[in-house]
Protein backbone atom coordinates (compact mmCIF):
# COMPACT_ATOMS: atom_id res chain seq x y z
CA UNK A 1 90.69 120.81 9.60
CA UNK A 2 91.85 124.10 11.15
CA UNK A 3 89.68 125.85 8.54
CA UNK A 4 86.61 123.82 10.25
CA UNK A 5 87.37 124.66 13.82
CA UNK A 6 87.82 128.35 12.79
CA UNK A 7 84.46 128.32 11.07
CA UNK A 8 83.17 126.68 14.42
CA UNK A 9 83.98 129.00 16.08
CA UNK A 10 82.96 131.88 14.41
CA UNK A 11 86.38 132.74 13.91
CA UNK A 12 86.93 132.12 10.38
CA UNK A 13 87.10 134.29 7.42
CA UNK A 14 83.78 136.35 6.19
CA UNK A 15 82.40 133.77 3.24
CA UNK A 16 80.21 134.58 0.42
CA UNK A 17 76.92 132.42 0.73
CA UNK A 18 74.62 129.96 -1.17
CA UNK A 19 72.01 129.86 0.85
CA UNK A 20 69.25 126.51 0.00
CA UNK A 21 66.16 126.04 1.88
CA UNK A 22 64.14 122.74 1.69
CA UNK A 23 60.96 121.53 2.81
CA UNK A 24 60.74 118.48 4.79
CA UNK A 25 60.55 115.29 2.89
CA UNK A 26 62.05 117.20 0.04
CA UNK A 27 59.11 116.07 -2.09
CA UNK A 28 58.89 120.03 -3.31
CA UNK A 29 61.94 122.12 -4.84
CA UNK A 30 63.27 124.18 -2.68
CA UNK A 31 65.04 127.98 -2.58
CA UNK A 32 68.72 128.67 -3.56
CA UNK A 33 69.92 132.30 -3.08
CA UNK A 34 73.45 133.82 -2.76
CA UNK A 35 74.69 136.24 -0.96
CA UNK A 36 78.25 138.12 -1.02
CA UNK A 37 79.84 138.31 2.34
CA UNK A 38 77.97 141.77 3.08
CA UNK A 39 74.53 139.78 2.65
CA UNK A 40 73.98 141.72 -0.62
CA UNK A 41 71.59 138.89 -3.04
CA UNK A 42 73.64 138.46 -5.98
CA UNK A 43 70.73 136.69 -8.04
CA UNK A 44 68.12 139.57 -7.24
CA UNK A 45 66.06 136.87 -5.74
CA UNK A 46 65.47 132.68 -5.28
CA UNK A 47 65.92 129.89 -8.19
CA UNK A 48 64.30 126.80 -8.08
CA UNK A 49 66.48 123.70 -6.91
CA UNK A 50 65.60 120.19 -6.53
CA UNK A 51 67.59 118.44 -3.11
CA UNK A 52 65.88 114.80 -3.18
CA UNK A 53 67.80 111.64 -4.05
CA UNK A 54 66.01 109.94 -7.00
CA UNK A 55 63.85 107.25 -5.40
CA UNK A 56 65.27 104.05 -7.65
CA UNK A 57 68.72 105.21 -6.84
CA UNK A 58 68.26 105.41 -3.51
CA UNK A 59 66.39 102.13 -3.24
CA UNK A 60 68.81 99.95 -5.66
CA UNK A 61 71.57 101.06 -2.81
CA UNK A 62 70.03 100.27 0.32
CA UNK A 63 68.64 103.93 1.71
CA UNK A 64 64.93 103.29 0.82
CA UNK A 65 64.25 105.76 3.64
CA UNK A 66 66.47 108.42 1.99
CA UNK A 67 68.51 108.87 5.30
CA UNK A 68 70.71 111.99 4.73
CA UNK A 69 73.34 110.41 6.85
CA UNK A 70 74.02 107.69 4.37
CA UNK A 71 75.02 107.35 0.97
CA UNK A 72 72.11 108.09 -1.76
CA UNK A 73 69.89 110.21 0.60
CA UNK A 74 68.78 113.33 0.47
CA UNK A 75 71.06 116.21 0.97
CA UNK A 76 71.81 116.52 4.57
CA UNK A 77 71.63 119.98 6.23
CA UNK A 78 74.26 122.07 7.58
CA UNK A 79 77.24 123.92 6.51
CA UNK A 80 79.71 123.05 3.19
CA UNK A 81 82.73 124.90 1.84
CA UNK A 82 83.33 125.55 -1.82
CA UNK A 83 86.66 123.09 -3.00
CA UNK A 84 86.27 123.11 -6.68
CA UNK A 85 84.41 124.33 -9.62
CA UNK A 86 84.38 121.38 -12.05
CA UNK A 87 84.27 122.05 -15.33
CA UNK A 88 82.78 119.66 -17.67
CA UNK A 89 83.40 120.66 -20.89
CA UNK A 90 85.16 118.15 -21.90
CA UNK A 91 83.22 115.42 -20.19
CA UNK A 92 81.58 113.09 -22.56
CA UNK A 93 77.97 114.15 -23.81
CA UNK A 94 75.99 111.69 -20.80
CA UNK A 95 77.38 113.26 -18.35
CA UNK A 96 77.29 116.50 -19.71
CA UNK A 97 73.54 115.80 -20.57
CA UNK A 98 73.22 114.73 -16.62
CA UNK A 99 74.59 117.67 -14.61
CA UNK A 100 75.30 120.20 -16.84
CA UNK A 101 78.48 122.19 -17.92
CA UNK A 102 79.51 122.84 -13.97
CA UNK A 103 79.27 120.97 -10.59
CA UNK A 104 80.19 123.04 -7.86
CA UNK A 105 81.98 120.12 -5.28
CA UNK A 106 81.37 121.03 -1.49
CA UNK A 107 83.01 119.31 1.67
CA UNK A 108 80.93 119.10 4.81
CA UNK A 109 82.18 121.18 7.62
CA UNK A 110 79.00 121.66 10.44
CA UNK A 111 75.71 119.99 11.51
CA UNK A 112 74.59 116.98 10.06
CA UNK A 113 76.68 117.35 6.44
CA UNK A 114 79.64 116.64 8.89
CA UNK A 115 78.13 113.88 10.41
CA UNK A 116 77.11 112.37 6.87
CA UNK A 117 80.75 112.80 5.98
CA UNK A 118 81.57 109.77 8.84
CA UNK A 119 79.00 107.90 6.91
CA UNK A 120 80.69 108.10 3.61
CA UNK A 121 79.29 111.30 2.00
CA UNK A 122 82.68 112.89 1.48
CA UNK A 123 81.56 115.70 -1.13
CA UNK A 124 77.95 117.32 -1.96
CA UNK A 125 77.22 118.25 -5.47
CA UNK A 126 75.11 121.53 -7.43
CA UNK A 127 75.18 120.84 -10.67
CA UNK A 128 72.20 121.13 -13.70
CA UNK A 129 71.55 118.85 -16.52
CA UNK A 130 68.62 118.04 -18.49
CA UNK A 131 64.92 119.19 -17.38
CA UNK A 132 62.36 116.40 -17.46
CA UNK A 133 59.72 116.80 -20.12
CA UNK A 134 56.79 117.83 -17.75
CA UNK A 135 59.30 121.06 -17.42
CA UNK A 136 59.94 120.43 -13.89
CA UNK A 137 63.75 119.49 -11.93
CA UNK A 138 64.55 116.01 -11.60
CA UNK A 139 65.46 114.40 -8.87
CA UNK A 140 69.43 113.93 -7.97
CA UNK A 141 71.93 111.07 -7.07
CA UNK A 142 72.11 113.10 -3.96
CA UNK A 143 73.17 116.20 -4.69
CA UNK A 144 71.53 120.01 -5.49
CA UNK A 145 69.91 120.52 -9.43
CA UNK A 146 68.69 123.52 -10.51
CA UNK A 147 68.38 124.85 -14.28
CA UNK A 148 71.46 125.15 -16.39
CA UNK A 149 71.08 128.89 -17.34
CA UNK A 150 70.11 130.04 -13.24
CA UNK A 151 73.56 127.50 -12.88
CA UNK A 152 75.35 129.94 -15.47
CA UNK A 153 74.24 133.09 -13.13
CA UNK A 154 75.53 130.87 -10.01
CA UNK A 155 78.43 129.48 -11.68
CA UNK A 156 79.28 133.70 -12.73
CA UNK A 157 78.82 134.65 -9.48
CA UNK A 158 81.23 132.21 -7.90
CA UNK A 159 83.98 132.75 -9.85
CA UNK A 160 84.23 136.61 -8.63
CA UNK A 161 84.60 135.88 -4.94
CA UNK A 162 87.45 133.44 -3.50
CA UNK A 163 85.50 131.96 -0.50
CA UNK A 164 82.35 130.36 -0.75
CA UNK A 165 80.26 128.30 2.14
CA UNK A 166 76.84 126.68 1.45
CA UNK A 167 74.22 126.40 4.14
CA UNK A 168 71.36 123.73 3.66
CA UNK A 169 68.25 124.37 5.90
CA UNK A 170 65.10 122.68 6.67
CA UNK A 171 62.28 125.69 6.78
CA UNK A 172 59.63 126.76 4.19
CA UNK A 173 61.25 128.62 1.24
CA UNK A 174 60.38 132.20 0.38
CA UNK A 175 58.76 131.52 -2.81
CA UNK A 176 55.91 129.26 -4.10
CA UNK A 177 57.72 125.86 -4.25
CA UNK A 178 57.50 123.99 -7.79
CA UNK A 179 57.18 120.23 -8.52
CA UNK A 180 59.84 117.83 -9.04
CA UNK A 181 59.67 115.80 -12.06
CA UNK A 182 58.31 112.57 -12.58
CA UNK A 183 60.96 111.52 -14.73
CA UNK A 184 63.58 109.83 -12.92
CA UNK A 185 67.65 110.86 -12.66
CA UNK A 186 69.85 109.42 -14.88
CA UNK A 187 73.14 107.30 -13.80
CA UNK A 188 75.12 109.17 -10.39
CA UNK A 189 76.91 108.77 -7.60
CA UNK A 190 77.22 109.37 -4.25
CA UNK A 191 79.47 110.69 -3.41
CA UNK A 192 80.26 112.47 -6.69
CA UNK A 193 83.26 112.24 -8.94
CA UNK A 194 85.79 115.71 -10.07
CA UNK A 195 86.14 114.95 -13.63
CA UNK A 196 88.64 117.63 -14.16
CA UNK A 197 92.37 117.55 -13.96
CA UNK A 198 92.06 120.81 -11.64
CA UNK A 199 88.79 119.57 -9.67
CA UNK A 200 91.00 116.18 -8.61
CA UNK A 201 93.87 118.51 -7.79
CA UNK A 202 92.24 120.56 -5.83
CA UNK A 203 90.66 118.49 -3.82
CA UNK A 204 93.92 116.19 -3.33
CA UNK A 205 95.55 119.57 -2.05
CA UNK A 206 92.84 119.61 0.18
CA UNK A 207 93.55 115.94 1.83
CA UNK A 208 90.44 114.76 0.52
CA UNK A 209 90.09 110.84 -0.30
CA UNK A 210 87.45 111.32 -2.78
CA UNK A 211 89.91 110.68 -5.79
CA UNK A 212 91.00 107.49 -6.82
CA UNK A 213 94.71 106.39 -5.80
CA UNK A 214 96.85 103.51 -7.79
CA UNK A 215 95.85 100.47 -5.69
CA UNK A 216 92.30 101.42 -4.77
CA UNK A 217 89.73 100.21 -6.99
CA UNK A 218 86.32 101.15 -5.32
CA UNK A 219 85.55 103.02 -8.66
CA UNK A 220 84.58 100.02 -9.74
CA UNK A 221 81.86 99.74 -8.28
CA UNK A 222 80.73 103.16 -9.27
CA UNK A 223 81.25 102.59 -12.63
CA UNK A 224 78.98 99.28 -11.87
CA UNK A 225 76.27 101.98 -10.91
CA UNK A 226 76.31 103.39 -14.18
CA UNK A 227 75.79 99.99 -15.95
CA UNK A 228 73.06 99.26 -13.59
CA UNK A 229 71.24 102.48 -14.33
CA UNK A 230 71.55 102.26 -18.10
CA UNK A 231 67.83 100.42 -18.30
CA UNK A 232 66.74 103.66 -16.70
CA UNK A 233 69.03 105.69 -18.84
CA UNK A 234 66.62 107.34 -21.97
CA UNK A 235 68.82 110.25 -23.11
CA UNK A 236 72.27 108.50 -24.01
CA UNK A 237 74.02 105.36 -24.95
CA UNK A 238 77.74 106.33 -24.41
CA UNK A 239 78.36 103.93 -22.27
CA UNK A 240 79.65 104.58 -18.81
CA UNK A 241 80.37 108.17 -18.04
CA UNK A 242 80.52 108.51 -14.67
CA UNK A 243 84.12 106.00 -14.92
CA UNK A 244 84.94 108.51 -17.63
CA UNK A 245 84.66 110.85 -15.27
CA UNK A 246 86.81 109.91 -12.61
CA UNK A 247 89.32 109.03 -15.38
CA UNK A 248 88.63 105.27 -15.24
CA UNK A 249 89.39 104.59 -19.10
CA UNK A 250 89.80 100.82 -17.64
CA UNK A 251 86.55 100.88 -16.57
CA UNK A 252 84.95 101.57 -19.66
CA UNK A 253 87.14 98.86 -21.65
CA UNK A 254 85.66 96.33 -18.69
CA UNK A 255 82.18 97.43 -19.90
CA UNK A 256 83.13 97.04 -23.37
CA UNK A 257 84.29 93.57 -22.85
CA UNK A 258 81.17 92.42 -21.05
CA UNK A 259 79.29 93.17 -23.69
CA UNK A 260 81.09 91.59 -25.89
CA UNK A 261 81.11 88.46 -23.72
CA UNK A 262 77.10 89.26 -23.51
CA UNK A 263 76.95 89.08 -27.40
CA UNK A 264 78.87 86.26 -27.13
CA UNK A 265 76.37 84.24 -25.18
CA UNK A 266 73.31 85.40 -27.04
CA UNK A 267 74.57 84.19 -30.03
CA UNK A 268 75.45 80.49 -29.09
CA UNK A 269 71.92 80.28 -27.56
CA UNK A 270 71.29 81.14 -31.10
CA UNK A 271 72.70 78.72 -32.46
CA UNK A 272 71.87 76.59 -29.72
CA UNK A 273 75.52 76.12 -28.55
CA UNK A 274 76.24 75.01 -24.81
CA UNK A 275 79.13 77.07 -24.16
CA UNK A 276 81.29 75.74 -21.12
CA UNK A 277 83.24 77.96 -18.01
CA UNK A 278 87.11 77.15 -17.70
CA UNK A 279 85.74 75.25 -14.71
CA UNK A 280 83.73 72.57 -16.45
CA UNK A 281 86.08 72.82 -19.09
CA UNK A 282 89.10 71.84 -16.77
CA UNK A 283 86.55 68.66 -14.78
CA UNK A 284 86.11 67.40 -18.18
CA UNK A 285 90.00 67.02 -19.31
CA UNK A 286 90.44 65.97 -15.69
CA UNK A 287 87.86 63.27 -16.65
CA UNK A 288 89.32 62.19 -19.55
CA UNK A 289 92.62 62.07 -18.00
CA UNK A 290 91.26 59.86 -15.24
CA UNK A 291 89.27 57.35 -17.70
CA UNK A 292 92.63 57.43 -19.94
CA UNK A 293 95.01 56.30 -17.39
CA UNK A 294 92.29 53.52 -16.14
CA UNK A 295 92.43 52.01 -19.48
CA UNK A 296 96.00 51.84 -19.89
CA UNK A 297 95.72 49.89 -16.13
CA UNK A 298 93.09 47.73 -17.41
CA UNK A 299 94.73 46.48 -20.70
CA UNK A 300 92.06 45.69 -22.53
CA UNK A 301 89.33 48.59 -21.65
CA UNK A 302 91.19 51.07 -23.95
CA UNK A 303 88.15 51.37 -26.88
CA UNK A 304 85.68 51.43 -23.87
CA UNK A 305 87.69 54.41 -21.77
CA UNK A 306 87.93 56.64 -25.23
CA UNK A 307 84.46 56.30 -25.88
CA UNK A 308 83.70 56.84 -22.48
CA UNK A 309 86.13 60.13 -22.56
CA UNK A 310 84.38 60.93 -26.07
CA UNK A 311 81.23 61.00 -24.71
CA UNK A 312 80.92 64.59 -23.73
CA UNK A 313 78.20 66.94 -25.25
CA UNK A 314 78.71 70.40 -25.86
């Protein structure tokens, strides 16, 4: 927090840069340079980076309009500060196949990034990952994409410089904008997840709520977004990553066991098997409980009730 104010005030520390410029409606890629904090352009010039949410993604979770102060929109514009550089090398091959070997993990400080950060959009994302087949970026789950090489010359110019801050702006890049991809994004969330031990830390030194405690399980429900994406998903069949990510080993044995359960199912309809919830289950032995204890009243019913109770099909 006292970080924040100083940088509102102009009287925090001199930051090295990443500087992205978008076009409105973010239908275009935009510009990413960066810039050491004596303005020198550590890249020699811009790279290519896509900053719209995919459109499915944002539509399956209720920001159709891609409103950059809610969840699964499109990166809102202001100011960030660098808390982690996530490695994912040991991440499991989806994920790595979705944003690349790095995600640089950003907390909003100014403009409307810290207004989006009320709204539930505690971290932004840069990451890579896999080019669609036209050639072109692909869309995001909300974050920043660009290629994973001009990510390598990012990712190598981070690491030599302590303090980094990244500016989003609205204006018309410096360089002939390219076309997003038609191919959709794979399975992401919004916010995003630290996979690594030292990402998590970091950002729990930080006092940062984006990490999962003991009793909270709202990474559920991110994990959920994984499994509802997998239709969508062409270039893996691991399962869920993204709960991998955020360490949610219980969320992947969940998965597991619903498709077992959904293997289950498909092969009593094979067999043409009605198979019964606990439920039903229970209202039946409640039944024949009932129609038991009726006979034994009625002295003389008894063959009648067990039929009766018999007379369930399965």
């Amino acid at each position: 927090m006292l970080k924040k104010l100083l940088s509102l005030f102009g009287l925090g520390r001199k930051r090295a840069t990443l500087v992205v410029s978008v076009i409105s409606g973010r239908r275009m890629c935009g510009a990413l340079r960066v810039f050491d904090p004596d303005g020198r352009d550590l890249l020699g010039g811009p790279i290519s980076v896509a900053a719209r949410c995919d459109d499915a993604l944002a539509r399956g979770h209720g920001n159709p309009q891609h409103d950059v102060l809610r969840p699964y929109g499109d990166p809102a514009c202001g100011t960030y500060l660098l808390v982690a550089l996530d490695s994912l090398a040991d991440a499991p091959d989806a994920l790595r196949k979705e944003l690349g070997d790095y995600q640089l993990l950003f907390e909003p400080s100014e403009g409307d990034a810290a207004r989006a950060e009320a709204g539930g959009r505690l971290l932004l994302a840069l990451h890579g990952g896999r080019i669609g087949n036209d050639n072109c970026l692909r869309a995001t789950g909300g974050g920043l994409r660009v290629r994973d090489s001009d990510l390598e010359r990012v990712v190598g110019a981070v690491s030599g410089i302590a303090e980094w801050s990244l500016e989003v702006r609205e204006d018309t890049p410096r360089m002939l904008p390219s076309a997003l991809s038609a191919e959709p994004a794979g399975a992401m969330v919004d916010p995003p997840v630290p996979f690594s031990a030292d990402a998590r830390g970091r950002i729990e030194r930080r006092g940062g709520s984006t990490t999962r405690d003991e009793d909270d399980d709202s990474w559920r429900s991110r994990d959920d977004d994984w499994s509802s994406s997998r239709d969508r998903d062409t270039y893996s069949s691991s399962g869920p990553a993204v709960a991998a990510a955020a360490g949610a080993a219980a969320a992947v044995a969940a998965t597991n066991e619903a498709e077992a359960r959904s293997g289950g199912a498909e092969e009593a309809e094979e067999h043409d098997v009605r198979v019964m919830s606990s439920e039903e289950l229970a209202a039946e032995s409640s039944g024949a409980s009932e129609s038991s204890s009726g006979s034994e009243a009625s002295n003389g019913s008894s063959s009648e009730s067990a039929e009766s109770a018999s007379g369930t099909s399965y």
